[in-house]
Protein backbone atom coordinates (compact mmCIF):
# COMPACT_ATOMS: atom_id res chain seq x y z
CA UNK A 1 -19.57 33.37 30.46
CA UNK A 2 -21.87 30.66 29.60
CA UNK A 3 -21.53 27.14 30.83
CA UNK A 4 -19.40 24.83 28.65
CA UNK A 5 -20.73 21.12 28.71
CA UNK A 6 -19.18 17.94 27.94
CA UNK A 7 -21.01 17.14 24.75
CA UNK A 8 -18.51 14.08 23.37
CA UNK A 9 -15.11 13.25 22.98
CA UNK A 10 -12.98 13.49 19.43
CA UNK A 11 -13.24 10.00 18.75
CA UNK A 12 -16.99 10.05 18.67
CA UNK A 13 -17.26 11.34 15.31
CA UNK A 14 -15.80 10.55 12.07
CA UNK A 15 -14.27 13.28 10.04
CA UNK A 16 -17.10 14.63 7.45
CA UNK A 17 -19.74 13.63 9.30
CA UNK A 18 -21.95 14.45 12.70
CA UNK A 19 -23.64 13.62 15.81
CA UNK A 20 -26.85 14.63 18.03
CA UNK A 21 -26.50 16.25 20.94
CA UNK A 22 -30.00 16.36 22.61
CA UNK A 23 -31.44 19.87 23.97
CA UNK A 24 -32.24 18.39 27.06
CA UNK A 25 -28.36 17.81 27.89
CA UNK A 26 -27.56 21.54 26.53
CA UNK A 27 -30.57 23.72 27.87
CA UNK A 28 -31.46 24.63 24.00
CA UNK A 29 -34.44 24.93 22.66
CA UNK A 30 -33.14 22.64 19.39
CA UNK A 31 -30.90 19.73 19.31
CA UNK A 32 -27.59 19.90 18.00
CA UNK A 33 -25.44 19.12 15.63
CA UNK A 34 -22.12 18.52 16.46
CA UNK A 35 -19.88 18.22 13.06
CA UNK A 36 -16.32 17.25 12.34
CA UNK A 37 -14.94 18.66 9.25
CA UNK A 38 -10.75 18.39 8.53
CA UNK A 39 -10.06 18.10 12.14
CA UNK A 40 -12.56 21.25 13.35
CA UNK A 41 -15.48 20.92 15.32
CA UNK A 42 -18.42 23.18 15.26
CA UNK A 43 -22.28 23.06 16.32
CA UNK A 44 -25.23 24.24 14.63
CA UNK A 45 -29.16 24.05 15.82
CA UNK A 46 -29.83 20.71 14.17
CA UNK A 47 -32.90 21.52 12.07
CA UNK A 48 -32.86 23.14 8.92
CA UNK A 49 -34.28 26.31 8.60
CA UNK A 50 -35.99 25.66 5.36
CA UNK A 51 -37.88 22.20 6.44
CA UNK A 52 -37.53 20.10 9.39
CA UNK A 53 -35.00 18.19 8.39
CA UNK A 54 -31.91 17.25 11.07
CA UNK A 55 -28.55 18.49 9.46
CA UNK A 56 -26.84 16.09 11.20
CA UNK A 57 -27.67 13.61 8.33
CA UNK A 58 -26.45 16.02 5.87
CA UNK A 59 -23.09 16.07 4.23
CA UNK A 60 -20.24 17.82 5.31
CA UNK A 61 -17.71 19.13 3.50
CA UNK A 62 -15.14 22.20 2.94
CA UNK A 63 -16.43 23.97 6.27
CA UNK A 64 -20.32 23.62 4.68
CA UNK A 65 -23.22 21.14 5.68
CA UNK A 66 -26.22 20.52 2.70
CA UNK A 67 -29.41 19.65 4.29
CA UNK A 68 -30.49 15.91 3.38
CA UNK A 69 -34.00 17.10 2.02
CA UNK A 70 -33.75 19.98 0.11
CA UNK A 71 -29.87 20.78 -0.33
CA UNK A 72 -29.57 23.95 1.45
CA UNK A 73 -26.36 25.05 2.36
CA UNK A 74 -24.52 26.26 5.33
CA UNK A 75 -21.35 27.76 7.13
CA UNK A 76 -20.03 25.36 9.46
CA UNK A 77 -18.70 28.28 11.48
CA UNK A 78 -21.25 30.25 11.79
CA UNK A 79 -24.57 29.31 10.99
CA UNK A 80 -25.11 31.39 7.76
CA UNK A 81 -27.36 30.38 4.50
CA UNK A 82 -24.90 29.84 1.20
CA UNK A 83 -27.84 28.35 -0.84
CA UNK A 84 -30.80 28.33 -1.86
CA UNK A 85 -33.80 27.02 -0.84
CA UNK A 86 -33.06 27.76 2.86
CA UNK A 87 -33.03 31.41 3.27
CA UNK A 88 -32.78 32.31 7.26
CA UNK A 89 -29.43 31.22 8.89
CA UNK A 90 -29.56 28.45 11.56
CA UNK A 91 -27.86 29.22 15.01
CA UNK A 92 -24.29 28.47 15.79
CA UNK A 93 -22.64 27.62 19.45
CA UNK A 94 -19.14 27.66 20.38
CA UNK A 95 -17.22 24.53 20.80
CA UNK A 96 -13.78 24.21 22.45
CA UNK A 97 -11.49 20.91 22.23
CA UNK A 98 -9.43 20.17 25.45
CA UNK A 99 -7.65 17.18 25.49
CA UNK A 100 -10.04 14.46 24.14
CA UNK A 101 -13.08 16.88 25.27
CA UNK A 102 -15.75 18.72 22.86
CA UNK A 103 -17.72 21.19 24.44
CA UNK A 104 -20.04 23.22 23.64
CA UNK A 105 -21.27 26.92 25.10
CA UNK A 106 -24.70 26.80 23.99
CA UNK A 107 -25.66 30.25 22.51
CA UNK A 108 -27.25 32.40 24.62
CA UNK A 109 -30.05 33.44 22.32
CA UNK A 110 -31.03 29.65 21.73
CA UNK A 111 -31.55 28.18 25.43
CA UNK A 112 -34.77 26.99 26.65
C-alpha cells in the first residue's frame, strides 16, 4: 500500500472550493488539487489536461470541477473528462478523512 500523507485538515477548505497541495510534499510529478464538495474530499492532478490551467481555481460543484480557462469538465471522483474542450482525463488519488485529517495516497502511476 502506498504511503498516505497528511495533506490538510477539514477546516482548511471551504465547501465548493479547493486547495494546493505541492508535488514536492506528495512525491507527484503535478501538484494537487485537493477539493471539498458537500462534505467529500477528493484530489485530482491540478492542471488541466486541455491547457495549463490549475483546477484548483475552478468551480466546484455536484461532484464536477470546470477548468477556469476553457470550461472543461471533470469527475471529482475519478478524474474523467465530462466536457468538451478537454478531452484526456486528469489523474485522481485517494483521500481518506480520519478525525480532522485529509490524506492523500498519491497514485502510483503519477509519482516523481
Amino acid at each position: 500500500m502506498a504511503a498516505r500523507i497528511l495533506a490538510a485538515r477539514v477546516d482548511d477548505i471551504p465547501d465548493g472550493e479547493a486547495i494546493v497541495i505541492p508535488r514536492n510534499l506528495l512525491g507527484t510529478v503535478d501538484d494537487v488539487a485537493l477539493f471539498r464538495d458537500g462534505g467529500e474530499y477528493f484530489a485530482l492532478d491540478n492542471t488541466c489536461s486541455h491547457e495549463l490551467a490549475s483546477l484548483a481555481d475552478g468551480w466546484v460543484e455536484n461532484g464536477t470541477v470546470e477548468c477556469p480557462l476553457h470550461t472543461g469538465k471533470f469527475c471529482l471522483r475519478d478524474g474523467k473528462v465530462l466536457s468538451a474542450p478537454a478531452d484526456a482525463d486528469v489523474v485522481a488519488h485517494d483521500v481518506e478523512v480520519i478525525g480532522d485529517e485529509i490524506l492523500i495516497v498519491p497514485n502510483p502511476e503519477r509519482l516523481a
